[in-house]
Protein backbone atom coordinates (compact mmCIF):
# COMPACT_ATOMS: atom_id res chain seq x y z
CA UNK A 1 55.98 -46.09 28.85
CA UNK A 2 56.09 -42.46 29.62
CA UNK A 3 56.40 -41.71 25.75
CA UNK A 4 53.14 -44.40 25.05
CA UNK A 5 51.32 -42.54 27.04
CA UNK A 6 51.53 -39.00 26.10
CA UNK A 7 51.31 -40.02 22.43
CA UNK A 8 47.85 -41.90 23.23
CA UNK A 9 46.76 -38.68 25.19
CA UNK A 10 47.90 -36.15 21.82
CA UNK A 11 45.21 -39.06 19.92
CA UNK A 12 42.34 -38.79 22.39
CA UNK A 13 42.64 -35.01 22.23
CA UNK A 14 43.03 -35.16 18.17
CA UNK A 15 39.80 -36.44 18.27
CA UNK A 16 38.06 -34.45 21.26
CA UNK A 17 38.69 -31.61 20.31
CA UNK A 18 37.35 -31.56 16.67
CA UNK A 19 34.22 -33.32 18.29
CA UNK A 20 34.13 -30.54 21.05
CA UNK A 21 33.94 -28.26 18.74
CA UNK A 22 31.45 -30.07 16.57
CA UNK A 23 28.99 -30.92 19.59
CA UNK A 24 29.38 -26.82 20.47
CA UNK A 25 28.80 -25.38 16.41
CA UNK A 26 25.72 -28.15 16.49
CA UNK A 27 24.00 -26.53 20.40
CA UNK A 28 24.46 -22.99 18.97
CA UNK A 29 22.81 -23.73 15.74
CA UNK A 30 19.87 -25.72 17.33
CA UNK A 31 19.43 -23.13 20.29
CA UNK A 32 19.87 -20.03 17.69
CA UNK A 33 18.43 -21.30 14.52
CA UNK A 34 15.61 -24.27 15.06
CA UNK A 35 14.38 -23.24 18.73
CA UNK A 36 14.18 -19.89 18.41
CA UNK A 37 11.66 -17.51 17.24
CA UNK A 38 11.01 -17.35 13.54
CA UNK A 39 13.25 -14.53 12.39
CA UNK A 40 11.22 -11.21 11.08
CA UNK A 41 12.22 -11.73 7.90
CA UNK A 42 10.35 -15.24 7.25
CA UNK A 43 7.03 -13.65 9.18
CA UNK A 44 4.03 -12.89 6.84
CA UNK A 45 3.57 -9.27 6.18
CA UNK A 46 0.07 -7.77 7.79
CA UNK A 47 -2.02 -5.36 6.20
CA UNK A 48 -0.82 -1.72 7.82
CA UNK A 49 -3.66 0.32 7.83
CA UNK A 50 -3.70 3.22 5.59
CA UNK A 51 -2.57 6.14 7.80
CA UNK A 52 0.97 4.97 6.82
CA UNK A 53 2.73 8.14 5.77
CA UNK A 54 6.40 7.85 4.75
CA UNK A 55 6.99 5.00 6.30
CA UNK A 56 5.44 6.45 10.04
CA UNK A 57 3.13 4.62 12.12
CA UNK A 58 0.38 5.95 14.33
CA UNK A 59 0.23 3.60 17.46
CA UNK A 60 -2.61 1.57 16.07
CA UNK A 61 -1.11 0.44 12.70
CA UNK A 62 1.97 -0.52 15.01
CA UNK A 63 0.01 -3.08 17.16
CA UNK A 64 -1.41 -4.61 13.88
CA UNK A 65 1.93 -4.85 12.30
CA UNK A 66 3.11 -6.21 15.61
CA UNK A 67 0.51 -8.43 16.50
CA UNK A 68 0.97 -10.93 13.20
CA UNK A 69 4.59 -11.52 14.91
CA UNK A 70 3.27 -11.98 18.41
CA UNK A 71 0.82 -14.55 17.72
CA UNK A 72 3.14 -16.81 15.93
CA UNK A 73 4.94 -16.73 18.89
CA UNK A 74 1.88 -17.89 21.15
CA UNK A 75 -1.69 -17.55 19.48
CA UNK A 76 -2.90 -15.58 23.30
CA UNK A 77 -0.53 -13.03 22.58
CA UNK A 78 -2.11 -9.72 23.77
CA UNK A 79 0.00 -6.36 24.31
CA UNK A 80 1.95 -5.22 27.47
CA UNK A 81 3.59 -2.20 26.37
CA UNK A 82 4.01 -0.16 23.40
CA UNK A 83 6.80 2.64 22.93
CA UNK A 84 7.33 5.08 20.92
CA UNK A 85 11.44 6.78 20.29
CA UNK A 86 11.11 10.64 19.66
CA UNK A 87 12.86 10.13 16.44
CA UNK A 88 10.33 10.85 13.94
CA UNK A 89 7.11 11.57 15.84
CA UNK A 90 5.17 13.30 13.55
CA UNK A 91 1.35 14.02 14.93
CA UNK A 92 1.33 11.31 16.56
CA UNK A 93 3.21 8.68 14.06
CA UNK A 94 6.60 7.59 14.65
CA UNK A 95 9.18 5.07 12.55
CA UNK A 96 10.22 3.76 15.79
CA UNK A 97 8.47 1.29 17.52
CA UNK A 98 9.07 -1.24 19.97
CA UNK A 99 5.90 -3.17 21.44
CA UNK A 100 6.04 -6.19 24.21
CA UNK A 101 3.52 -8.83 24.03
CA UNK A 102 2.58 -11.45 26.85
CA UNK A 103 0.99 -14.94 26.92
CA UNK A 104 -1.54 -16.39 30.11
CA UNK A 105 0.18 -19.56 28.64
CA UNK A 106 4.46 -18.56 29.48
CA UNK A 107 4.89 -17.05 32.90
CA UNK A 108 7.63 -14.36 33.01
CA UNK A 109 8.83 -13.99 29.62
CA UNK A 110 7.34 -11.44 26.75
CA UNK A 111 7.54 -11.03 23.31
CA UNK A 112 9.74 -8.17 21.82
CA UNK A 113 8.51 -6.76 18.27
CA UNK A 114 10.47 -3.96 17.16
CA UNK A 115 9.22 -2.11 14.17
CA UNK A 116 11.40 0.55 11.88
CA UNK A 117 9.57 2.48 9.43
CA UNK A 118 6.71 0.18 8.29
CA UNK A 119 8.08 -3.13 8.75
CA UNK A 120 8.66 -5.42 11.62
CA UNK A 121 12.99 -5.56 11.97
CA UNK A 122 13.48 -7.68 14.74
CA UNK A 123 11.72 -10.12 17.13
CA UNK A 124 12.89 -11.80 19.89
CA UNK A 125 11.42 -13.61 23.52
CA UNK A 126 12.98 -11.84 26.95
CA UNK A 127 12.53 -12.03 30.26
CA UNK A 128 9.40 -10.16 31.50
CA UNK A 129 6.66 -9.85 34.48
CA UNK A 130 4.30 -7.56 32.77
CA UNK A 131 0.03 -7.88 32.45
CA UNK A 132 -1.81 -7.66 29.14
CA UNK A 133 -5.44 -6.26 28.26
CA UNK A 134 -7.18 -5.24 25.61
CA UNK A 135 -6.91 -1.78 24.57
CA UNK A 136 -9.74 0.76 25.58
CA UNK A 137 -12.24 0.81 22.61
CA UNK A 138 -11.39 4.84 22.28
CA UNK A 139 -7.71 5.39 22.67
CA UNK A 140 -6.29 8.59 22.59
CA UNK A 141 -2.86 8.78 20.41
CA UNK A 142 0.62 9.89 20.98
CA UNK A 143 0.09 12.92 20.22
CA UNK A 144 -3.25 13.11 22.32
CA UNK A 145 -1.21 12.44 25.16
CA UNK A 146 1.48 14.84 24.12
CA UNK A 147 -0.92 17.48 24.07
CA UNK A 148 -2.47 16.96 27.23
CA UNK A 149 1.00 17.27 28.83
CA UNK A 150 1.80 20.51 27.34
CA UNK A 151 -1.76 21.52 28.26
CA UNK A 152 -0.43 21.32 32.29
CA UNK A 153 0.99 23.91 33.69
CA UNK A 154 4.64 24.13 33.56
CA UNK A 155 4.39 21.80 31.00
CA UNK A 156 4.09 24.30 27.98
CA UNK A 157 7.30 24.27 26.54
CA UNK A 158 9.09 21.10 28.01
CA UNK A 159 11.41 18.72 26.04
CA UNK A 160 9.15 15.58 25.10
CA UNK A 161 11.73 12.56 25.15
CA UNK A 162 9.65 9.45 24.44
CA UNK A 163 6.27 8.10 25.08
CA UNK A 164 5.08 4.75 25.68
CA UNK A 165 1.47 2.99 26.73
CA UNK A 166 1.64 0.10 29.29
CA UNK A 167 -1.16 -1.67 31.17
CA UNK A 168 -1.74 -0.47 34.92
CA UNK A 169 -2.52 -3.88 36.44
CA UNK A 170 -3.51 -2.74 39.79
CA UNK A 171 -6.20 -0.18 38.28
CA UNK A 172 -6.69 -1.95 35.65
CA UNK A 173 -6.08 1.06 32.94
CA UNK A 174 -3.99 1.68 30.20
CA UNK A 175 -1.76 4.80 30.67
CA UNK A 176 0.86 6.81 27.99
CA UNK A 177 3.31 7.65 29.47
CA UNK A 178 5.19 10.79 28.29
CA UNK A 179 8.69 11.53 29.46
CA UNK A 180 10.08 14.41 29.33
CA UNK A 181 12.84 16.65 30.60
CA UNK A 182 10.89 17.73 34.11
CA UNK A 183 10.15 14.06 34.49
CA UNK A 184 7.50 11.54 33.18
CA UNK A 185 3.74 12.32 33.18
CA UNK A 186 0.81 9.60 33.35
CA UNK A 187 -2.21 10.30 30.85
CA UNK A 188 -4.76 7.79 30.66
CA UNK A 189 -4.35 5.89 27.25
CA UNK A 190 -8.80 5.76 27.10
CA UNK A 191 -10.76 8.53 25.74
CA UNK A 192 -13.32 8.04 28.28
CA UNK A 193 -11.15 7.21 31.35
């Protein structure tokens, strides 16, 4: 009896197990391949403004370029944050760029567009509490910001790590801010602010 039964439990698991693993191949293909974001490579292209230079962005061209991802992801996309690497920051262009959009319509998550050189490389939803608004109609760049930094004193010769624009929700201002070796420094992102 004892013999029965083990050989009708090696059966059941012949066949669980190769369904297991079926029912587990088919969850990470629907979760990875049909429910999640359109991979970068299928997105249309936008038109990058004509400032690109070797395959460097200023700021601008990379919200454009970013923007044609983020609203196929949610057609109220608007920009959070915007970040520039110091790799290749060139007056105030850069090949590095990774921007977060948010929707009014998905609370808590954002949109991730990364962009290297001229051309959008990755894209992916994440978890994220930040507040969107449309940039001021004069924005200084990068390199604006850079200067204005170096313009304080103490400032002159410090080590300019990154720089990166997010929305100040409580004042209601967009701000660059530029981190360096003594620390990061606040600039307002508008011309007139």
């Amino acid at each position: 009896m004892k013999q029965k039964k083990n050989s009708q439990t090696k059966k059941i698991l012949f066949i669980a197990a190769p369904a297991a693993i079926l029912v587990l191949i088919g969850a990470w293909a629907l979760r990875n391949y049909w429910l999640s974001p359109r991979p970068a490579a299928i997105l249309p292209s936008a038109v990058v403004p004509v400032e690109q230079e070797n395959n460097l962005l200023t700021g601008e061209s990379a919200v454009t370029l970013a923007l044609t991802a983020a609203r196929q992801w949610r057609a109220d996309a608007e920009l959070s944050y915007l970040i520039a690497d110091e790799v290749g920051q060139i007056q105030g262009r850069s090949n590095n760029w990774q921007l977060i959009f948010v929707s009014p319509s998905v609370k808590g998550k954002g949109y991730l567009v990364k962009i290297i050189g001229a051309q959008i490389a990755d894209t992916e939803e994440i978890s994220y509490n930040g507040m969107a608004a449309e940039l001021p109609a004069q924005t200084i760049t990068q390199a604006e910001a850079v200067a204005k930094v170096r313009a304080m004193p103490g400032y002159q010769n410090v080590k300019i790590l990154g720089v990166g624009m997010i929305y100040g929700a409580s004042v209601k201002t967009w701000y660059w801010g530029v981190k360096t070796d003594k620390g990061t420094v606040t600039v307002a992102a508008g011309s007139d602010q």
